[in-house]
Protein backbone atom coordinates (compact mmCIF):
# COMPACT_ATOMS: atom_id res chain seq x y z
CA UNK A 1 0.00 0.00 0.00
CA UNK A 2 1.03 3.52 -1.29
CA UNK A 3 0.11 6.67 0.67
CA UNK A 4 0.59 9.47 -1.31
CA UNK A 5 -0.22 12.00 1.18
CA UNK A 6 2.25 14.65 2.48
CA UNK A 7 5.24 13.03 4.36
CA UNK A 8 2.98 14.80 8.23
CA UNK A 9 -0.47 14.16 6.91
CA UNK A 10 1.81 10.00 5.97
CA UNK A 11 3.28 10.06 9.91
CA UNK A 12 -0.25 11.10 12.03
CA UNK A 13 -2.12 8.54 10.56
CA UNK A 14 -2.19 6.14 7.45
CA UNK A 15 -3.60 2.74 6.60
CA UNK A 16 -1.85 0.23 8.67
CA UNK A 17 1.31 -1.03 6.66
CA UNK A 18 1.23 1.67 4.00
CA UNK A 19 4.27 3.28 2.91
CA UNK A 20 4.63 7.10 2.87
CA UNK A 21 4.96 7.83 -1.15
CA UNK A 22 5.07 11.52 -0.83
CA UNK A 23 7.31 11.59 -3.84
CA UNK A 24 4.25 11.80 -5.85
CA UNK A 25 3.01 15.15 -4.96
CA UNK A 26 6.30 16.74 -5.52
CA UNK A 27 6.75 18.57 -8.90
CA UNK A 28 8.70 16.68 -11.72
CA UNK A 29 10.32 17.81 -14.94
CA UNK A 30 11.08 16.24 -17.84
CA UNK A 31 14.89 16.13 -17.85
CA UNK A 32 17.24 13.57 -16.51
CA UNK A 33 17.57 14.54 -13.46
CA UNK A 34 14.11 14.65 -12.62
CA UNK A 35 13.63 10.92 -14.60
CA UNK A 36 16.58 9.27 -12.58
CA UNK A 37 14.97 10.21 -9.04
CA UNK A 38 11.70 8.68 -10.46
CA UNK A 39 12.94 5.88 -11.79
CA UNK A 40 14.74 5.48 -8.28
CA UNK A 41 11.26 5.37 -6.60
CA UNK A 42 9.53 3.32 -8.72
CA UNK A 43 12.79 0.16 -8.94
CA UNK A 44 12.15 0.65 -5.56
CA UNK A 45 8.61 -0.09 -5.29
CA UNK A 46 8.96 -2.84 -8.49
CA UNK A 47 11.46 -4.55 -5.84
CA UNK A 48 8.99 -4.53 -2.70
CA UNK A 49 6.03 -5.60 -5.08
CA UNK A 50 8.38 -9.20 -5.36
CA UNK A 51 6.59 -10.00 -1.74
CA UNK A 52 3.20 -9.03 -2.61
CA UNK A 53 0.41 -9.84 -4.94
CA UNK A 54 -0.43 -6.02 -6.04
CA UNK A 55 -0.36 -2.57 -4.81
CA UNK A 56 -2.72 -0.43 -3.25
CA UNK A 57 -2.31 3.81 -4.14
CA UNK A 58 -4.22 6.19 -2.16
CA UNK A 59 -4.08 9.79 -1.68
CA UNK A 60 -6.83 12.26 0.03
CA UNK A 61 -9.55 11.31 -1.83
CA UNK A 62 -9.77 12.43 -5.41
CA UNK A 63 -6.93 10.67 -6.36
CA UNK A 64 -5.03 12.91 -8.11
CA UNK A 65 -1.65 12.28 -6.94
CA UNK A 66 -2.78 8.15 -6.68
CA UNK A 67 -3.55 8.28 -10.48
CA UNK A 68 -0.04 10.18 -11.01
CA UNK A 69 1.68 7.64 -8.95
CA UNK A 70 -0.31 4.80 -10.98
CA UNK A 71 0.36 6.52 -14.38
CA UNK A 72 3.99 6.26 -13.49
CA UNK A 73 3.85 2.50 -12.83
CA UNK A 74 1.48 1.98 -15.68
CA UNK A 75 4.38 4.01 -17.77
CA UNK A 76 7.08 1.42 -16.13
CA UNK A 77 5.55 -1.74 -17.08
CA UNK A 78 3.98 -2.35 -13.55
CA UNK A 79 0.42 -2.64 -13.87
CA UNK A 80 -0.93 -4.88 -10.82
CA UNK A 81 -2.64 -2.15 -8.76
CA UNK A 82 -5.58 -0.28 -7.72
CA UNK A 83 -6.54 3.23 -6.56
CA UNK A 84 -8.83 3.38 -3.48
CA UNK A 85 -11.99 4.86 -4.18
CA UNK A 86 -12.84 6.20 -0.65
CA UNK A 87 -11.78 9.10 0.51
CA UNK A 88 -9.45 9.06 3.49
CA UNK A 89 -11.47 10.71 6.16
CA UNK A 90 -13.89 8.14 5.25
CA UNK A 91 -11.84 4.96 6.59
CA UNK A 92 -12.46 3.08 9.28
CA UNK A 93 -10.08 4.32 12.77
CA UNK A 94 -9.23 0.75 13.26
CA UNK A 95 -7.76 0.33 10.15
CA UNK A 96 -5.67 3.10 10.39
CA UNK A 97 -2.27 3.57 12.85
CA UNK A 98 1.06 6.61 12.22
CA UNK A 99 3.34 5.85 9.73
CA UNK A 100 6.71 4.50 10.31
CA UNK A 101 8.46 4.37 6.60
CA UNK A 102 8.82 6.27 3.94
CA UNK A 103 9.85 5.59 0.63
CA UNK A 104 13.33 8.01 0.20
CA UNK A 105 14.84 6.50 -2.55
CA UNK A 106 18.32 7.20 -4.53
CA UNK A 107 17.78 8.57 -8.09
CA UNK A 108 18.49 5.47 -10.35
CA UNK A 109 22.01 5.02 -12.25
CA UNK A 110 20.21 4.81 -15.24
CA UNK A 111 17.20 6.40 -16.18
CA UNK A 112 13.79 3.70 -16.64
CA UNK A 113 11.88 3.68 -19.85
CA UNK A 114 8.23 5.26 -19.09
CA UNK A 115 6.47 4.55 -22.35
CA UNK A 116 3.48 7.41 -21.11
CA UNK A 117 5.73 9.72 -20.20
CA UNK A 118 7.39 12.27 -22.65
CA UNK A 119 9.69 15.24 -22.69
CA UNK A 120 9.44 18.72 -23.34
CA UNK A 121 11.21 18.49 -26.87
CA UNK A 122 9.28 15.13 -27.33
CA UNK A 123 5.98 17.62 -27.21
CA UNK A 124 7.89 20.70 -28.78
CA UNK A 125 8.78 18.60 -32.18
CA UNK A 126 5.47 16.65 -31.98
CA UNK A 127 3.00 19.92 -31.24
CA UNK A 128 1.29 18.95 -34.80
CA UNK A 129 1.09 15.65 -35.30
CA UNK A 130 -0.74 14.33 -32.14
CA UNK A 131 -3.82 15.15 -30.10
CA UNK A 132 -2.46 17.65 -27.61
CA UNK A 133 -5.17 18.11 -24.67
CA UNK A 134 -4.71 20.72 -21.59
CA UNK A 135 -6.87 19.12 -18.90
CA UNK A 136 -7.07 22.31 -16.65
CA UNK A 137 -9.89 24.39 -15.98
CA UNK A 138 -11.11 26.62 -18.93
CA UNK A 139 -9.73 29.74 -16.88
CA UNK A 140 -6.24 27.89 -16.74
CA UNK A 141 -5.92 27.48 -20.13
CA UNK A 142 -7.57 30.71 -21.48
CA UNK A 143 -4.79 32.37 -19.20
CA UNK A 144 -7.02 34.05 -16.55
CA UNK A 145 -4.94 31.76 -13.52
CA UNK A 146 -1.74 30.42 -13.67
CA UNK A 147 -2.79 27.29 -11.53
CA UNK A 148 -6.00 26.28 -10.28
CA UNK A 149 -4.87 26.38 -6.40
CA UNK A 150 -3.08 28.41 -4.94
CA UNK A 151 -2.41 30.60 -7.61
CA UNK A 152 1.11 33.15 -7.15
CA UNK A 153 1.26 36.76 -8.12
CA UNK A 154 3.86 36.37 -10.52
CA UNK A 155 3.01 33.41 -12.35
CA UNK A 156 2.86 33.21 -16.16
CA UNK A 157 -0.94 32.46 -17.25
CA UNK A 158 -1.09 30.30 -20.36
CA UNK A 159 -0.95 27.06 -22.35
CA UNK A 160 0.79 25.36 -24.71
CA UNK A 161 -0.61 26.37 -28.40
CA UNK A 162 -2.35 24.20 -30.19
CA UNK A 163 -3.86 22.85 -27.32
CA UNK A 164 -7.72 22.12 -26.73
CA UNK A 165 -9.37 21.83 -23.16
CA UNK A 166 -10.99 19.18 -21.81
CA UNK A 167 -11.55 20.28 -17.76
CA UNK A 168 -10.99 17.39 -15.70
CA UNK A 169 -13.81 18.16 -13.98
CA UNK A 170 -16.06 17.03 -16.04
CA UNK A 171 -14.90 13.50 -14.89
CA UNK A 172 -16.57 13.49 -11.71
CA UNK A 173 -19.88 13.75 -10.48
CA UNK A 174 -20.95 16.31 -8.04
CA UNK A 175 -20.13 13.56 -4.79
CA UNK A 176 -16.35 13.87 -6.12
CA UNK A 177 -16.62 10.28 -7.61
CA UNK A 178 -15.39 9.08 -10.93
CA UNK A 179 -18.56 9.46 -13.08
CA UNK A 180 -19.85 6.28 -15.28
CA UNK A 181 -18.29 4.74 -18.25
CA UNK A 182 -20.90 5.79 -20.60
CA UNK A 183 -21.09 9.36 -19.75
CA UNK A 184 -17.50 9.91 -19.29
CA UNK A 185 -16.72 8.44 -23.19
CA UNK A 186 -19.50 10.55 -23.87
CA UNK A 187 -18.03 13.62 -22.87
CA UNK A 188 -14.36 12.93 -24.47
CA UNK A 189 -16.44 11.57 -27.71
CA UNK A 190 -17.83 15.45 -27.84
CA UNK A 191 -14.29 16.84 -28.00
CA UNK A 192 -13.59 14.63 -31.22
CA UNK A 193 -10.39 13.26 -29.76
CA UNK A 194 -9.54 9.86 -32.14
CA UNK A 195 -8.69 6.75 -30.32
CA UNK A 196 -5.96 5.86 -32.49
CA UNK A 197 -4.89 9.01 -32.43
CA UNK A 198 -1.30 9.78 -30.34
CA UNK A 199 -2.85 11.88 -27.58
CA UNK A 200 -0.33 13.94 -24.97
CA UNK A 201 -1.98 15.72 -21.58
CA UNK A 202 -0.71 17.91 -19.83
CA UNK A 203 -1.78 20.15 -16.96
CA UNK A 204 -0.08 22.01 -14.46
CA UNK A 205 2.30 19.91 -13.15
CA UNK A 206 1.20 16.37 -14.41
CA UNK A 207 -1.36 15.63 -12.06
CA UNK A 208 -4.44 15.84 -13.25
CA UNK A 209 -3.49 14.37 -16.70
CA UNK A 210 -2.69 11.29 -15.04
CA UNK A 211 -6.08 10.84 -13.74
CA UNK A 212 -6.55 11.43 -17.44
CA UNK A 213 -4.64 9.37 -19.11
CA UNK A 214 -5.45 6.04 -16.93
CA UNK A 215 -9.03 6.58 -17.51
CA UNK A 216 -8.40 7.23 -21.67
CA UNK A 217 -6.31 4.03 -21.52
CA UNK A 218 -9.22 2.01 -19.66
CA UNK A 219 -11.84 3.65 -22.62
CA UNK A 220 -9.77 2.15 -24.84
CA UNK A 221 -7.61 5.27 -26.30
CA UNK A 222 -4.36 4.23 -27.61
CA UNK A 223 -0.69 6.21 -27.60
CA UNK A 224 -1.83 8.19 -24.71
CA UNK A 225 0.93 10.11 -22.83
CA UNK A 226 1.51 12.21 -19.99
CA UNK A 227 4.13 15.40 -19.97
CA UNK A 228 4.90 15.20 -16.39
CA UNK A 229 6.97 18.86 -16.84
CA UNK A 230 3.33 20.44 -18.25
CA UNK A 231 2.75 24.16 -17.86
CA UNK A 232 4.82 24.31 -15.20
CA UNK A 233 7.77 23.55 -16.76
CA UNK A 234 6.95 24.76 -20.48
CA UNK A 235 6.23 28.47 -18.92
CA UNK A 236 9.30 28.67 -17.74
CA UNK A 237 10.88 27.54 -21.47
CA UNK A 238 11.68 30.17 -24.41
CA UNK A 239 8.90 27.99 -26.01
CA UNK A 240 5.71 29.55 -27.75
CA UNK A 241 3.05 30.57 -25.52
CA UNK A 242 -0.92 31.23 -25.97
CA UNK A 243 -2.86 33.47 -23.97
CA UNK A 244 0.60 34.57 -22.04
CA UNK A 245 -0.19 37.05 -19.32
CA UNK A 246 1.74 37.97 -15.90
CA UNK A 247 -0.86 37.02 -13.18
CA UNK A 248 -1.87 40.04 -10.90
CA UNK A 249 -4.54 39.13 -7.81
């Protein structure tokens, strides 16, 4: 079990036996650096996974930073595991005790192959020739926030160009669960994306997409990838912008 809480929210109280995977809510880029100390975590995990019959990823509840964690082992080859549904102030007290380990792992000699993960210059030299979908909210990408929380006077507003919106919103139902099959193919079938199509998300910082991407993959989209840097990393590149402004509060 995976807890991909903050390393204090991982040490008060977690699922009993869970390890602290706070590596996931960190920010990532695409470079090597950034690949080697992921591919570090998840050798790590592919090692511990030799004494167990799956994994089990959980975050707060919405499973943002689960379904990043997951895309990442999806992207490695490792695809025995589940994301918990229930949110975590939902869980029963019994089941739950303080962490005691945390997954700090060395950044890998050489770099894993994530086949749903790609680059900056991988998106940069492929801008027209695949399906390139911002999954933030419509004020994200039309540049009116920089980030949809906790948003920094400062920031570049933005997106990549070329880029159409699907909100990732529109995913979930007004409980905060993962809507139905139907109506969620429904709602990426209006936006005219083609399943054979390469398709590349991106976001803010490659969390959301990865909820994304693993629910694309399970409608049966193919090529789908995930730029882990996303707008976090391309605003601060000498790369084309759209709808570039300076955000003021």
């Amino acid at each position: 079990m995976l807890d991909c809480r903050s390393d204090n929210q991982y040490r008060e109280s977690t699922i009993k036996g869970a390890l602290g995977a706070s590596f996931a809510k960190k920010p990532f880029g695409s470079g090597p650096q950034s690949m080697a100390k992921l591919s570090g975590f998840i050798e790590d995990v592919r090692n511990r996974m030799q004494k167990h019959h799956g994994i089990l990823i959980f975050d707060e509840g919405q499973g943002m930073y689960a379904s990043r964690l997951g895309w990442l082992l999806h992207s490695a080859g490792i695809k025995d595991f589940l994301i918990l549904s229930r949110k975590f102030e939902d869980l029963d007290k019994s089941d739950l005790a303080p962490g005691t380990e945390t997954l700090d792992s060395a950044p890998a000699d050489k770099p894993s192959t994530f086949q749903g993960i790609c680059s900056i210059s991988h998106v940069q030299v492929n801008l027209t020739k695949v399906q390139l979908v911002d999954v933030r909210t419509p004020e994200e990408h039309e540049g009116k926030l920089p980030r949809m929380i906790s948003p920094e006077p400062g920031s570049i507003c933005g997106k990549i160009p070329g880029s159409m919106n699907f909100d990732w919103r529109r995913l979930y139902d007004k409980k905060g669960n993962l809507r139905p099959r139907p109506d969620v193919l429904s709602a990426i079938r209006s936006m005219g994306l083609i399943p054979e199509r390469p398709t590349i998300l991106y976001d803010f910082n490659g969390a959301r997409s990865s909820t994304m991407a693993l629910v694309l993959t399970r409608c049966g989209y193919k090529h789908v990838s995930v730029y882990l840097g996303s707008w976090m990393e391309w605003r601060k590149s000498s790369l084309p912008k759209q709808n570039y402004k300076v955000w003021k509060p």
